[in-house]
Protein backbone atom coordinates (compact mmCIF):
# COMPACT_ATOMS: atom_id res chain seq x y z
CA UNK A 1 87.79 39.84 -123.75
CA UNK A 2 90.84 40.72 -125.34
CA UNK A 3 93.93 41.48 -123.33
CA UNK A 4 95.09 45.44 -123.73
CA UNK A 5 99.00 45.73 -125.21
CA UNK A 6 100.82 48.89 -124.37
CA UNK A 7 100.85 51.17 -128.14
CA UNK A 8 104.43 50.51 -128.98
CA UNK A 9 106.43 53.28 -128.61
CA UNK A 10 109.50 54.12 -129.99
CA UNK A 11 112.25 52.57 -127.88
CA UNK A 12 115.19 54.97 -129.60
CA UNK A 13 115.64 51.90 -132.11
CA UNK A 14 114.91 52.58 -135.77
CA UNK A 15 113.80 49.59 -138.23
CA UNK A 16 117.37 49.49 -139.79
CA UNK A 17 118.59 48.70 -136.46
CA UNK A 18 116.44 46.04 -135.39
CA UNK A 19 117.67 42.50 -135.90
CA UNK A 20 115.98 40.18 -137.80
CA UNK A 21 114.19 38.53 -135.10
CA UNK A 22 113.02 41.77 -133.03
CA UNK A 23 111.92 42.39 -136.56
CA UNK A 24 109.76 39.18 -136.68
CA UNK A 25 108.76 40.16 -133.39
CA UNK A 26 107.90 43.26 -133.34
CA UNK A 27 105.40 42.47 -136.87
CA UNK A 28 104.01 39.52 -134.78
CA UNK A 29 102.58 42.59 -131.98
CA UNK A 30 101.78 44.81 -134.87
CA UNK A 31 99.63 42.05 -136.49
CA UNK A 32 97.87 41.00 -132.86
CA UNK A 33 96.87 44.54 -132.76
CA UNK A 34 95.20 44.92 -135.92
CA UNK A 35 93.21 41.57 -135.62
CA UNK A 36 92.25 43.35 -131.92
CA UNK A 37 91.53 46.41 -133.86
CA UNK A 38 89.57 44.29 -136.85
CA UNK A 39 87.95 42.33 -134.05
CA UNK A 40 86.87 45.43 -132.48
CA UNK A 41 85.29 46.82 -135.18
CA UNK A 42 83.04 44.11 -136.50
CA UNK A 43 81.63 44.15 -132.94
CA UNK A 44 81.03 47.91 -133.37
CA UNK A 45 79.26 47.40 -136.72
CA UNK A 46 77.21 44.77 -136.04
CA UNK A 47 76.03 46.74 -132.41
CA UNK A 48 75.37 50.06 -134.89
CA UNK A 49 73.55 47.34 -137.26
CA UNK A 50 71.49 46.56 -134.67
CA UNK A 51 70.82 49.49 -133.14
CA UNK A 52 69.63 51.15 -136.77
CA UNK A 53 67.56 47.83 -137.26
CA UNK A 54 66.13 48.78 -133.84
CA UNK A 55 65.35 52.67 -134.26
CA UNK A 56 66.31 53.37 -137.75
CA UNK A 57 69.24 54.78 -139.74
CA UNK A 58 69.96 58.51 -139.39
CA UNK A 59 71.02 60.32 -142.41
């Protein structure tokens, strides 16, 4: 489904001495992530929904 990025890592570079397009960049892979992550976890939800629909919520 969705195409597994490495983590980033640190590559000895700190924000300060990123240019302003590695900047851009690097929040355009940090963004992709989270909507992977966000993605990710509706699915879970809704397959827990179901499931407690199915068999019942535990407490």
């Amino acid at each position: 489904m969705f195409e597994e990025e490495p983590i980033l890592t640190n590559r000895g570079q700190t924000l300060d001495q990123m240019s302003i397009d590695e900047l851009h960049s690097r929040i355009s892979v940090l963004r992709g992530q989270i909507e992977a992550c966000e993605a990710e976890l509706k699915r879970k939800e809704a397959q827990k929904s179901a499931a407690d629909a199915l068999f019942g919520e535990k407490s």
